[in-house]
PDB file of N, CA and C in Angstrom:
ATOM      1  N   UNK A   1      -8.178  -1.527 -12.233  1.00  0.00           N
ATOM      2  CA  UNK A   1      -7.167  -1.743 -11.209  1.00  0.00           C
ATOM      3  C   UNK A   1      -6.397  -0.437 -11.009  1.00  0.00           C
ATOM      4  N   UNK A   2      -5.940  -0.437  -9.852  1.00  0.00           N
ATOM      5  CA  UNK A   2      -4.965   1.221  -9.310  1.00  0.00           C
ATOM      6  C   UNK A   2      -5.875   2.447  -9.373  1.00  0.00           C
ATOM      7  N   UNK A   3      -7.514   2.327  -9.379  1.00  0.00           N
ATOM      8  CA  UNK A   3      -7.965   3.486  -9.347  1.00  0.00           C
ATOM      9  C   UNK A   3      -7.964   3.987  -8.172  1.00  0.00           C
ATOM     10  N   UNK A   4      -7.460   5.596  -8.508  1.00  0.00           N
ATOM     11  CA  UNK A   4      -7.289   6.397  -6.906  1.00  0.00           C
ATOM     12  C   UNK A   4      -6.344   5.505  -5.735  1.00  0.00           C
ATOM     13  N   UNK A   5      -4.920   5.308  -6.389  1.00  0.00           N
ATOM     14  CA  UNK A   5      -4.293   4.113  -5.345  1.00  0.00           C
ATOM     15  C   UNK A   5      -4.541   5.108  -4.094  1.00  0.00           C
ATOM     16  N   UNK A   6      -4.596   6.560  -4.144  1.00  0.00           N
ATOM     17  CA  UNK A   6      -3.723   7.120  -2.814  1.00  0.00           C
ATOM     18  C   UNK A   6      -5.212   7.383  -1.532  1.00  0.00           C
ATOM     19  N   UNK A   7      -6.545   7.223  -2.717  1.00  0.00           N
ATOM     20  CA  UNK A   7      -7.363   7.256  -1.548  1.00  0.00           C
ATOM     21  C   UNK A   7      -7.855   5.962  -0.616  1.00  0.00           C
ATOM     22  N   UNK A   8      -8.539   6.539   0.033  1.00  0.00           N
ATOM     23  CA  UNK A   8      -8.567   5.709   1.187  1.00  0.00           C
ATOM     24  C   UNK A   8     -10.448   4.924   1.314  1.00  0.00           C
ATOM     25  N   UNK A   9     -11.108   5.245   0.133  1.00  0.00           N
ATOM     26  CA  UNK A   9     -12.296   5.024  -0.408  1.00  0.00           C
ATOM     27  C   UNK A   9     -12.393   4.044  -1.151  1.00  0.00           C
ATOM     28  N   UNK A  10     -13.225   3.124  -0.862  1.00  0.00           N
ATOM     29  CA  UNK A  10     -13.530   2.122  -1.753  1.00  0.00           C
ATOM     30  C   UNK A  10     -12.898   0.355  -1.617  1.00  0.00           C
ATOM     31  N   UNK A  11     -13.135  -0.914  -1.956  1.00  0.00           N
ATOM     32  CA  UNK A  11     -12.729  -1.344  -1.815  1.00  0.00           C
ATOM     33  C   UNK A  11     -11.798  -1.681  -3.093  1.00  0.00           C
ATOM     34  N   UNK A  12     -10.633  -3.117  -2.938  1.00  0.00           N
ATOM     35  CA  UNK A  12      -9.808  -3.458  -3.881  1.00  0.00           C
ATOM     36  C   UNK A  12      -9.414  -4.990  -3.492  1.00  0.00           C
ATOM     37  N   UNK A  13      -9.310  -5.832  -4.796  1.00  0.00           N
ATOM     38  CA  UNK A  13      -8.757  -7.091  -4.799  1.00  0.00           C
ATOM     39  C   UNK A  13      -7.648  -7.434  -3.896  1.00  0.00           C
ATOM     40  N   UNK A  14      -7.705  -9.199  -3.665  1.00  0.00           N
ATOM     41  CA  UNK A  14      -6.603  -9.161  -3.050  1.00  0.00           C
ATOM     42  C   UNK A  14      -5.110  -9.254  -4.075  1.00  0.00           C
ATOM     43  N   UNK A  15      -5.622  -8.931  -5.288  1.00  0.00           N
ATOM     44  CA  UNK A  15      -4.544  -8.974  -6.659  1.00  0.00           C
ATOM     45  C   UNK A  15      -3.929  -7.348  -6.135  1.00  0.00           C
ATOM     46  N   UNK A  16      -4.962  -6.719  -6.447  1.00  0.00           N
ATOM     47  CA  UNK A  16      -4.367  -5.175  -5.991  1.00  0.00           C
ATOM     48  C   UNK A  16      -3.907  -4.537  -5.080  1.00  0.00           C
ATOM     49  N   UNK A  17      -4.259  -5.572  -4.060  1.00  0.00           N
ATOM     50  CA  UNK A  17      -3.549  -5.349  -2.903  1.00  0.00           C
ATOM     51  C   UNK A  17      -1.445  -6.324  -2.837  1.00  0.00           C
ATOM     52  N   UNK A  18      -1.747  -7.403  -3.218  1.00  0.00           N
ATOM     53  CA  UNK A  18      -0.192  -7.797  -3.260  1.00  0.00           C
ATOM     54  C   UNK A  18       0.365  -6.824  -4.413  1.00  0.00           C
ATOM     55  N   UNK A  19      -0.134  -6.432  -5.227  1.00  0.00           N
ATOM     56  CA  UNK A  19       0.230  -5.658  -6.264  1.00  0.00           C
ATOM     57  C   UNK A  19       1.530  -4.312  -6.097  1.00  0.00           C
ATOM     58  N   UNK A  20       0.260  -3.767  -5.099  1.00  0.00           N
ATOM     59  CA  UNK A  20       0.477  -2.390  -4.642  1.00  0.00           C
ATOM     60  C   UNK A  20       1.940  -2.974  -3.426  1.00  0.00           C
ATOM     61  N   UNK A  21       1.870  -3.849  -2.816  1.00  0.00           N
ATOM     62  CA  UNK A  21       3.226  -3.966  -2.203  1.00  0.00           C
ATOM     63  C   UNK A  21       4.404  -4.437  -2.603  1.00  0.00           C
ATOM     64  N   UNK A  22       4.213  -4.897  -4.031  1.00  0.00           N
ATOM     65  CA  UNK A  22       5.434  -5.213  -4.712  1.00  0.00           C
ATOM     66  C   UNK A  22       6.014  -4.352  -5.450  1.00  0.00           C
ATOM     67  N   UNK A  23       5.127  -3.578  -6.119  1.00  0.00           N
ATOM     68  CA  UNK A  23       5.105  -2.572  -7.262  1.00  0.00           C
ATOM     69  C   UNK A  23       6.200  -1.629  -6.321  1.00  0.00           C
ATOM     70  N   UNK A  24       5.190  -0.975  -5.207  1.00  0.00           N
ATOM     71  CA  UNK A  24       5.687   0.272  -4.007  1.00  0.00           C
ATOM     72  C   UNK A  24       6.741   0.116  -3.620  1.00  0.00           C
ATOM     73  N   UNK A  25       6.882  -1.334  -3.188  1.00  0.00           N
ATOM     74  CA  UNK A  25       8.593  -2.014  -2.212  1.00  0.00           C
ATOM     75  C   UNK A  25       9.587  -1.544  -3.768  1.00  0.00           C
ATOM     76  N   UNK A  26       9.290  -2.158  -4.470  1.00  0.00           N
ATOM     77  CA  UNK A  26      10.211  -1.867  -5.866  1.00  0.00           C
ATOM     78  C   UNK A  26      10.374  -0.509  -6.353  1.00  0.00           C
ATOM     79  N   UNK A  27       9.834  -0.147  -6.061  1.00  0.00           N
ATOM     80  CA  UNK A  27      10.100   1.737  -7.186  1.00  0.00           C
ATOM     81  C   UNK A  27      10.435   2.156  -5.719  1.00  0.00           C
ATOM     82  N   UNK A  28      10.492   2.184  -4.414  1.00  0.00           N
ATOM     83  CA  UNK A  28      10.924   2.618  -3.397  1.00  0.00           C
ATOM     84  C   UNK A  28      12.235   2.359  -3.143  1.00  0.00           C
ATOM     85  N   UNK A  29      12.666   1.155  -3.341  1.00  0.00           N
ATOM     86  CA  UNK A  29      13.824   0.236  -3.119  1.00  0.00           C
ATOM     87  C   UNK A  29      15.147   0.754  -4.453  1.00  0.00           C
ATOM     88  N   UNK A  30      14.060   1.077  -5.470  1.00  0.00           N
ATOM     89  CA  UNK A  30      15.327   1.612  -6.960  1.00  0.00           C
ATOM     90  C   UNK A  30      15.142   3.270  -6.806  1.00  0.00           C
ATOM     91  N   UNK A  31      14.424   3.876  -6.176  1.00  0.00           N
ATOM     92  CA  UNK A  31      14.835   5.458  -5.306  1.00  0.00           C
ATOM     93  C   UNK A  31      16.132   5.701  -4.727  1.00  0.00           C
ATOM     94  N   UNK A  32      15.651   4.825  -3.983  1.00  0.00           N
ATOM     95  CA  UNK A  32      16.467   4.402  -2.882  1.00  0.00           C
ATOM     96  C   UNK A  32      18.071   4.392  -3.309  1.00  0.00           C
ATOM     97  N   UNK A  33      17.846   3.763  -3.868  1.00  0.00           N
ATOM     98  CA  UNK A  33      19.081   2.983  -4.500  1.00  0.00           C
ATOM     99  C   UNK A  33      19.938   4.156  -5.372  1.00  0.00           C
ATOM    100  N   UNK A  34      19.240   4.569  -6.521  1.00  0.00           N
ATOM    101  CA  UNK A  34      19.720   5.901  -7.095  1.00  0.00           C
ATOM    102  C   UNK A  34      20.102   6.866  -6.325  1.00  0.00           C
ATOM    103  N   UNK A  35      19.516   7.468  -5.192  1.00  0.00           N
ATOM    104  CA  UNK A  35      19.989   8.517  -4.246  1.00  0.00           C
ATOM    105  C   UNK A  35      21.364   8.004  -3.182  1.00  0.00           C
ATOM    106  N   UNK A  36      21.238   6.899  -3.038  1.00  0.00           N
ATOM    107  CA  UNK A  36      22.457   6.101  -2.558  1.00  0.00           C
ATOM    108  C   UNK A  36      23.138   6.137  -3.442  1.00  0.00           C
ATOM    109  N   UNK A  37      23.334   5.804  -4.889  1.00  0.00           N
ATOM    110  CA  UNK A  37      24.491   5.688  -5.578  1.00  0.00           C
ATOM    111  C   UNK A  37      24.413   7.330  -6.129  1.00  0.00           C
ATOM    112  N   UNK A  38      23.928   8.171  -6.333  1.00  0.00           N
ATOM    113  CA  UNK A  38      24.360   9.463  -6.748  1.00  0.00           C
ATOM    114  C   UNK A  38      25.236  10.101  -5.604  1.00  0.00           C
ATOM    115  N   UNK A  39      24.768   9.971  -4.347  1.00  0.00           N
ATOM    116  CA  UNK A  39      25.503  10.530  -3.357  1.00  0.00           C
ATOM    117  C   UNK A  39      26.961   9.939  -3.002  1.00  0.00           C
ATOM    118  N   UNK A  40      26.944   8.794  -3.748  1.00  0.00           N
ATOM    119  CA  UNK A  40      28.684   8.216  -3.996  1.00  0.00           C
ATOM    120  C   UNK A  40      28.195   7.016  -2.617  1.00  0.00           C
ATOM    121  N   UNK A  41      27.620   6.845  -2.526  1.00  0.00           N
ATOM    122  CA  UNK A  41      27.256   4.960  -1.444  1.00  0.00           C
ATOM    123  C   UNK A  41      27.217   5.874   0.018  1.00  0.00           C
ATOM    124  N   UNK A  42      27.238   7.303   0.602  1.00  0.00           N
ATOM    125  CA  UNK A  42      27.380   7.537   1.963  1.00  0.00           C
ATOM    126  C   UNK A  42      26.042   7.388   2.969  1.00  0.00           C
ATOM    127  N   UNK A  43      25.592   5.836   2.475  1.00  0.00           N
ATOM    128  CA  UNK A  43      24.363   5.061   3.402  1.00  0.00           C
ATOM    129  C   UNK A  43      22.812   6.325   3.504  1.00  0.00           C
ATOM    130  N   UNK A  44      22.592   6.964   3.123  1.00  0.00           N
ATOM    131  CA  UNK A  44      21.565   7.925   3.546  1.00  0.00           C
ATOM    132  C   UNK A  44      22.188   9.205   4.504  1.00  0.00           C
ATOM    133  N   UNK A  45      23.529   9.212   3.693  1.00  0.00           N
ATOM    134  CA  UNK A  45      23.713  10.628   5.285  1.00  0.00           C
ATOM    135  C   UNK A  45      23.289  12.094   4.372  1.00  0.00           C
ATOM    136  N   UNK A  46      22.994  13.040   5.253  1.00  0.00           N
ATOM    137  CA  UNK A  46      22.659  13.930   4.871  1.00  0.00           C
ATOM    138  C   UNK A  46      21.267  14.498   3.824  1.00  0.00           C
ATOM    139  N   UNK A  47      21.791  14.796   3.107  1.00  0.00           N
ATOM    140  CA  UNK A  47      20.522  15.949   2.222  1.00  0.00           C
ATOM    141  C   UNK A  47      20.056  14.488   1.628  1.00  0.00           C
ATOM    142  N   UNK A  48      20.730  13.154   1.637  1.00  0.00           N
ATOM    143  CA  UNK A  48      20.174  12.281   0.942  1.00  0.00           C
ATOM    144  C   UNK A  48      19.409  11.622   1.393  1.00  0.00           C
ATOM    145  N   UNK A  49      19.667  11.534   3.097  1.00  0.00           N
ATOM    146  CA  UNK A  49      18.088  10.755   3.784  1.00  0.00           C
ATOM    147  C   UNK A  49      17.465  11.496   4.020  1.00  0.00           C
ATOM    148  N   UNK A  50      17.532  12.548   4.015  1.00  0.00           N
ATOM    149  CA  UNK A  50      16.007  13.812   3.844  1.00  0.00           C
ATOM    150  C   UNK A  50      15.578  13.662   2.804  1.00  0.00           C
ATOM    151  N   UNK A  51      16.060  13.099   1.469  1.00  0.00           N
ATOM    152  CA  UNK A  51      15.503  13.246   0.177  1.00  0.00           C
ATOM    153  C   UNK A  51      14.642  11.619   0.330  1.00  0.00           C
ATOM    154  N   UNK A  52      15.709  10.905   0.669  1.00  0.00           N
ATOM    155  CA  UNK A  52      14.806   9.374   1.198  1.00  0.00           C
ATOM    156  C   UNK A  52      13.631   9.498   2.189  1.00  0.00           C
ATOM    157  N   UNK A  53      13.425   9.594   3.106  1.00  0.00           N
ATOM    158  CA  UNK A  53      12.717  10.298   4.250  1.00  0.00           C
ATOM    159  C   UNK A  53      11.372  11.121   3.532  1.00  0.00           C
ATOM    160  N   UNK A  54      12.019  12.174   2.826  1.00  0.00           N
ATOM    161  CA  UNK A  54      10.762  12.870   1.886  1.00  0.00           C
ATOM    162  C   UNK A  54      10.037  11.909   0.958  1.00  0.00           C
ATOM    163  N   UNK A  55      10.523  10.998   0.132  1.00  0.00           N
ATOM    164  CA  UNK A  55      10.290   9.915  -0.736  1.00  0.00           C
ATOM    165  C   UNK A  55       8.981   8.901  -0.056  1.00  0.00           C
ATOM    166  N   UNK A  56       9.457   8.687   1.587  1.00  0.00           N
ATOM    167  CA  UNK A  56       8.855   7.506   2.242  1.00  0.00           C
ATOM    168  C   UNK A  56       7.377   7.940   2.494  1.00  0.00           C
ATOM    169  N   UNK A  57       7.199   8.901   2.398  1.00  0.00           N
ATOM    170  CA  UNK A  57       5.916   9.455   2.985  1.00  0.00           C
ATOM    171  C   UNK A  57       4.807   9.175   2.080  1.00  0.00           C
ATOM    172  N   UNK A  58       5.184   9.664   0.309  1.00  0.00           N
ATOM    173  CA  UNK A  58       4.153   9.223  -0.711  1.00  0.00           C
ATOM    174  C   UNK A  58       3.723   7.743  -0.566  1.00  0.00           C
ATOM    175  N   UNK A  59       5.567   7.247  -0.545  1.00  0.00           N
ATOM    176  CA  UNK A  59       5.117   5.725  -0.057  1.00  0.00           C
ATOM    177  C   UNK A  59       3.747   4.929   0.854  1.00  0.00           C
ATOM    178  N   UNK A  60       4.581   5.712   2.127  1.00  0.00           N
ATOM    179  CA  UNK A  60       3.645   4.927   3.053  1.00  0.00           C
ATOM    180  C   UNK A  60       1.993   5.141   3.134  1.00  0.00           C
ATOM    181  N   UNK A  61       1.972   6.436   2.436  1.00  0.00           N
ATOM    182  CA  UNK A  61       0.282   6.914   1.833  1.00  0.00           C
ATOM    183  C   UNK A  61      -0.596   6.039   1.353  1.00  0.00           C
ATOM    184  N   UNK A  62       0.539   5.495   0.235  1.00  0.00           N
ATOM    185  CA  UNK A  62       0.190   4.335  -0.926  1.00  0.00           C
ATOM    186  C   UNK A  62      -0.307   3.231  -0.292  1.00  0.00           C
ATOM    187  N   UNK A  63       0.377   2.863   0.719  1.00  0.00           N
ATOM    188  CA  UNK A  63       0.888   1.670   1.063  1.00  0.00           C
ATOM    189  C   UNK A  63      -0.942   1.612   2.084  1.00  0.00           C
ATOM    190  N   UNK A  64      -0.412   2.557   3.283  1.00  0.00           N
ATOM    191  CA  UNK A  64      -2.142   1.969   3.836  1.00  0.00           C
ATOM    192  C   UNK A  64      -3.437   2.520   3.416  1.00  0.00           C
ATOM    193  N   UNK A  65      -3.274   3.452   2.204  1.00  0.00           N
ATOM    194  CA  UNK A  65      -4.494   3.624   1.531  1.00  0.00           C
ATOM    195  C   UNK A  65      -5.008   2.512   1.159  1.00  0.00           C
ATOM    196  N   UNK A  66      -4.491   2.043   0.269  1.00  0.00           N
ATOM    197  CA  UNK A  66      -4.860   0.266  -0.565  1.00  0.00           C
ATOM    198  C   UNK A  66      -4.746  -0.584   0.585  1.00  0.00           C
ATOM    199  N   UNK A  67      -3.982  -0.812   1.870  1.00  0.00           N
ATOM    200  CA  UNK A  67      -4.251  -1.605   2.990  1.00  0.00           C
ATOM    201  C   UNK A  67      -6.024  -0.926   3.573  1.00  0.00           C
ATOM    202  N   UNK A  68      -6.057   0.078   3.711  1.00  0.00           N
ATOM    203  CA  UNK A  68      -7.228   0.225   4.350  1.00  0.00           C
ATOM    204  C   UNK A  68      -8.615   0.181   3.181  1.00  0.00           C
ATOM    205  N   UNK A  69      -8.447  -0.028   1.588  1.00  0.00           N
ATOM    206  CA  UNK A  69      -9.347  -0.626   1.067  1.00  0.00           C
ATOM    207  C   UNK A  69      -9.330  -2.014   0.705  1.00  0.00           C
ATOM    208  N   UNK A  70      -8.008  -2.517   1.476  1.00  0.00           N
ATOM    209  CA  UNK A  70      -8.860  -3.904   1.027  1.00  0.00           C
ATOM    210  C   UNK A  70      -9.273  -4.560   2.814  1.00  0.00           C
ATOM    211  N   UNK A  71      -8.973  -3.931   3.716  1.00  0.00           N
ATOM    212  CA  UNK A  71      -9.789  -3.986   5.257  1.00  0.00           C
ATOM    213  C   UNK A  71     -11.472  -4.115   4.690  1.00  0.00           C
ATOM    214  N   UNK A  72     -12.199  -2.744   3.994  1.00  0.00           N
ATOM    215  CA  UNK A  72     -12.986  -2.575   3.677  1.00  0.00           C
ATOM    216  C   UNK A  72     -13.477  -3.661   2.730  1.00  0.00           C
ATOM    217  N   UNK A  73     -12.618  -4.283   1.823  1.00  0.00           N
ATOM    218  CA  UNK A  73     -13.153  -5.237   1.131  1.00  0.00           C
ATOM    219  C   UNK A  73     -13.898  -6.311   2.155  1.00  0.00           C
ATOM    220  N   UNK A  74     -12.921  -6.279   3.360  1.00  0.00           N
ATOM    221  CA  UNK A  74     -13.479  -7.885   4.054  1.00  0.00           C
ATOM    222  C   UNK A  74     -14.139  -7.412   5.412  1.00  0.00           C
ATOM    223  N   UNK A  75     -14.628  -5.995   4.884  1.00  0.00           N
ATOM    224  CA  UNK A  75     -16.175  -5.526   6.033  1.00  0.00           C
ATOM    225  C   UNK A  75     -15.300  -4.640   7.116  1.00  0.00           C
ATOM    226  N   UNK A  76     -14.271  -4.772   6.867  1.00  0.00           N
ATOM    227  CA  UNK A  76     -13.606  -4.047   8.073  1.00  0.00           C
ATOM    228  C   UNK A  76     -13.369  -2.770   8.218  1.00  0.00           C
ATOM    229  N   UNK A  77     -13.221  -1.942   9.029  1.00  0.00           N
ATOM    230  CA  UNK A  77     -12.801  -0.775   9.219  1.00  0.00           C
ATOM    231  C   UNK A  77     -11.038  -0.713   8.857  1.00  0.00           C
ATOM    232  N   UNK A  78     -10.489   0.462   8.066  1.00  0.00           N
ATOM    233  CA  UNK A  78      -9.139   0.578   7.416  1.00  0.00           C
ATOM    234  C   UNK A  78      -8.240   0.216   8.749  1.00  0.00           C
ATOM    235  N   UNK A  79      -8.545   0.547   9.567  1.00  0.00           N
ATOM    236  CA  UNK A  79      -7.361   0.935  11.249  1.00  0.00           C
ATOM    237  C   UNK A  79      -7.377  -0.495  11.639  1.00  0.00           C
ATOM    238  N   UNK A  80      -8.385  -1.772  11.176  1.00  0.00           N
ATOM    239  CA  UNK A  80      -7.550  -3.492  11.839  1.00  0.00           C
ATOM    240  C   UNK A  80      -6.373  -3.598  10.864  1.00  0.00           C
ATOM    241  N   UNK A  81      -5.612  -3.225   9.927  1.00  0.00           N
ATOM    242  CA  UNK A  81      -4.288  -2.906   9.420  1.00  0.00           C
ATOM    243  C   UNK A  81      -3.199  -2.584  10.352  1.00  0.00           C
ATOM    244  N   UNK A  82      -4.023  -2.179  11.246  1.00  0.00           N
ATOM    245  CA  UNK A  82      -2.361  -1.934  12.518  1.00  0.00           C
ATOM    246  C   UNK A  82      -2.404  -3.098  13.373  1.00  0.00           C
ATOM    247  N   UNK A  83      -3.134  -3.797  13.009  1.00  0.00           N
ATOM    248  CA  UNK A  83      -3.125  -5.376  14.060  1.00  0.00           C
ATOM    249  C   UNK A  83      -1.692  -6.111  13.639  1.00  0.00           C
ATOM    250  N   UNK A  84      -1.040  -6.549  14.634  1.00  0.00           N
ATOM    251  CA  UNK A  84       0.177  -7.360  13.688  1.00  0.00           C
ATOM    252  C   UNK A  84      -0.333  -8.358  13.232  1.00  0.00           C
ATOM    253  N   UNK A  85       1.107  -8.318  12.333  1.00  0.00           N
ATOM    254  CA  UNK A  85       0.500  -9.904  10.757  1.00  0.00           C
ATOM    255  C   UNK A  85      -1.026  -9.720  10.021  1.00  0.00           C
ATOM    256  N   UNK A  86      -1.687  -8.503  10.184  1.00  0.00           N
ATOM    257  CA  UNK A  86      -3.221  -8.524   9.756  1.00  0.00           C
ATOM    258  C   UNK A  86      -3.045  -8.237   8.232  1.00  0.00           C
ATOM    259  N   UNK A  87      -1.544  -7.753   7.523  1.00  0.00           N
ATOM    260  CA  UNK A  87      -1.717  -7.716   6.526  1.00  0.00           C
ATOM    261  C   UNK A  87      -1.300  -8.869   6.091  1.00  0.00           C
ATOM    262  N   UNK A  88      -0.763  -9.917   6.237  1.00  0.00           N
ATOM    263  CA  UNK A  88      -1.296 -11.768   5.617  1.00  0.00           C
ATOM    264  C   UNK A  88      -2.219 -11.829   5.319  1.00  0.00           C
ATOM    265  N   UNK A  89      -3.122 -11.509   6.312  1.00  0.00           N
ATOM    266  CA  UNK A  89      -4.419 -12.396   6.388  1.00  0.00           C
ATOM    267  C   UNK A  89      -5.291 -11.131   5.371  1.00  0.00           C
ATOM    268  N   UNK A  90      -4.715  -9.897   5.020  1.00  0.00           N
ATOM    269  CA  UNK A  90      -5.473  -9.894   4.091  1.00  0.00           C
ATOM    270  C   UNK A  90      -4.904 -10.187   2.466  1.00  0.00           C
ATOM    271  N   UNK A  91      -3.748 -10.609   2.647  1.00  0.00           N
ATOM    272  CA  UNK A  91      -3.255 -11.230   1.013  1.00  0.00           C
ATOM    273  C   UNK A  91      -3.938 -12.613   0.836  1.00  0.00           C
ATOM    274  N   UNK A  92      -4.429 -13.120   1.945  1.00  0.00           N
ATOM    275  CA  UNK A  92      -5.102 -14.559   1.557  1.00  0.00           C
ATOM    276  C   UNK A  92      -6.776 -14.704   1.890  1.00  0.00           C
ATOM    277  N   UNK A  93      -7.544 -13.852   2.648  1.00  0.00           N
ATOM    278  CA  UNK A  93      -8.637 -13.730   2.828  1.00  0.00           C
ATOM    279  C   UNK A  93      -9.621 -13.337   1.664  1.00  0.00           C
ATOM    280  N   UNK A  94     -10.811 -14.097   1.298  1.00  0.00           N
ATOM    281  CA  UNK A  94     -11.670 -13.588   0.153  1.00  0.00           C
ATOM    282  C   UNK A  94     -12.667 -12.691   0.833  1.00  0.00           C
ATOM    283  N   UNK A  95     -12.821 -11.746   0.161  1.00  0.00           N
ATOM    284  CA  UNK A  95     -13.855 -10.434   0.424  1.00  0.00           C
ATOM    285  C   UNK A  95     -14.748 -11.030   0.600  1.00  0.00           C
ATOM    286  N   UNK A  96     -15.799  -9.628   1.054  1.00  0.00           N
ATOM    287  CA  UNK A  96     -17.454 -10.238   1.085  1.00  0.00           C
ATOM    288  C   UNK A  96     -17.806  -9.908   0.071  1.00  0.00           C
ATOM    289  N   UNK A  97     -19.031 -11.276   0.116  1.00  0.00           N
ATOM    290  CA  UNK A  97     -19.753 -11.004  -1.709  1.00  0.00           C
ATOM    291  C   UNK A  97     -20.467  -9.803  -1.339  1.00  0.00           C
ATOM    292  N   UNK A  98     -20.904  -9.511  -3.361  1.00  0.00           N
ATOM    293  CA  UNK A  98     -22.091  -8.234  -2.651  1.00  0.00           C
ATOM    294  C   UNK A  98     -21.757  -6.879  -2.467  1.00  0.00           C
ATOM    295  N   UNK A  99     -22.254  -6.239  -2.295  1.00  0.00           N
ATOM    296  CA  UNK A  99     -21.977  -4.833  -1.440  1.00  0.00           C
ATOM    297  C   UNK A  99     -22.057  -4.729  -0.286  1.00  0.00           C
ATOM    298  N   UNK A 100     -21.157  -3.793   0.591  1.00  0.00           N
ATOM    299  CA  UNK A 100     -20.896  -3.579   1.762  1.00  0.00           C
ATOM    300  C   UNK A 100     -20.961  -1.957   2.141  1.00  0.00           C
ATOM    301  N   UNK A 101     -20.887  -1.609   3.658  1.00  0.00           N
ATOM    302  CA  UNK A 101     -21.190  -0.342   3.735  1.00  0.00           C
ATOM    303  C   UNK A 101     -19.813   0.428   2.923  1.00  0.00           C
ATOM    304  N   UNK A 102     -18.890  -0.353   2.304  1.00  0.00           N
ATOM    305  CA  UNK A 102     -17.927   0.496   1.568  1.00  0.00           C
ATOM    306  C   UNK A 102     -17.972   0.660   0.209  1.00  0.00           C
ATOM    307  N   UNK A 103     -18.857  -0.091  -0.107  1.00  0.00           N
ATOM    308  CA  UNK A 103     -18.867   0.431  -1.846  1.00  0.00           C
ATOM    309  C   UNK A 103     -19.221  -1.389  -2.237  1.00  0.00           C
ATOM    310  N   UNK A 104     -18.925  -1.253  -3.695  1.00  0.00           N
ATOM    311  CA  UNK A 104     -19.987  -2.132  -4.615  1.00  0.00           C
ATOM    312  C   UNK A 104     -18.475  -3.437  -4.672  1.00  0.00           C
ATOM    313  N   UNK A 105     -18.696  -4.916  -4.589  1.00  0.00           N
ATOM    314  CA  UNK A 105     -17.842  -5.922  -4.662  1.00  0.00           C
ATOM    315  C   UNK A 105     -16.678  -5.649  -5.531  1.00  0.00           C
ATOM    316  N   UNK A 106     -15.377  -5.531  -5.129  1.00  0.00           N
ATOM    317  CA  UNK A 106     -14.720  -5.231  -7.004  1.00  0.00           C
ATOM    318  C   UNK A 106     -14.986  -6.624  -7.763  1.00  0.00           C
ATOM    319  N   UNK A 107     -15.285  -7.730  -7.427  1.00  0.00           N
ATOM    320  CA  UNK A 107     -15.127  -8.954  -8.545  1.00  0.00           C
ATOM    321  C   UNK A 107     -16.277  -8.889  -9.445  1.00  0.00           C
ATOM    322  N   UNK A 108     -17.168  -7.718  -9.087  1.00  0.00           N
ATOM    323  CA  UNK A 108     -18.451  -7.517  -9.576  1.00  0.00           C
ATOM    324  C   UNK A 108     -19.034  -8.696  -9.455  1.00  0.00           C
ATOM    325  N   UNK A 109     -19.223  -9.586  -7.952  1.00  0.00           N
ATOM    326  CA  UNK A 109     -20.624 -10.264  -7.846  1.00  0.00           C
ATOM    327  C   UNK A 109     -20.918 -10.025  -7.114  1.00  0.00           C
TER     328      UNK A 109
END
């Protein structure tokens, strides 16, 4: 689980996929939070939402790398992730068995 979260290769569970958005929302959200309370609470102004802002980017890397391998899990190309609500349907959708043109089943059947 979490191998290579940041690439964009391969497929991943739908475990690793809710995973990766709880885990990410959380260590983003207590960033967040620390740079807000070091800067004394002044909401993101200044050098601190550039430091937030700089922060969001690893984030959002994270975020549709593992969205666009688990697209691939269910045969899809990474880019139906910009469909709205398409990431539901992949926290509840089961992959294809087997191998696919993206790589080998992760449940290994």
């Amino acid at each position: 689980m979490f191998k290579n979260p940041f690439s964009f290769e391969g497929r991943i569970r739908r475990t690793e996929y809710g995973l990766s958005h709880i885990i990410g929302g959380f260590a983003f959200f207590i960033f967040a939070f620390i740079i807000s309370f070091a800067t004394g609470g002044r909401n993101g102004g200044g050098a601190a939402g550039g430091v937030i802002v700089v922060a969001y980017v690893p984030y959002l890397w994270f975020i549709w790398a593992q969205g666009a391998k688990r697209c691939h899990d269910l045969g899809n190309s990474g880019w139906w992730q910009l469909i709205p609500l398409y990431g539901f349907w992949l926290l509840f959708a089961d992959g294809q068995s087997g191998s696919n043109e993206y790589g080998d089943n992760p449940k290994g059947v």
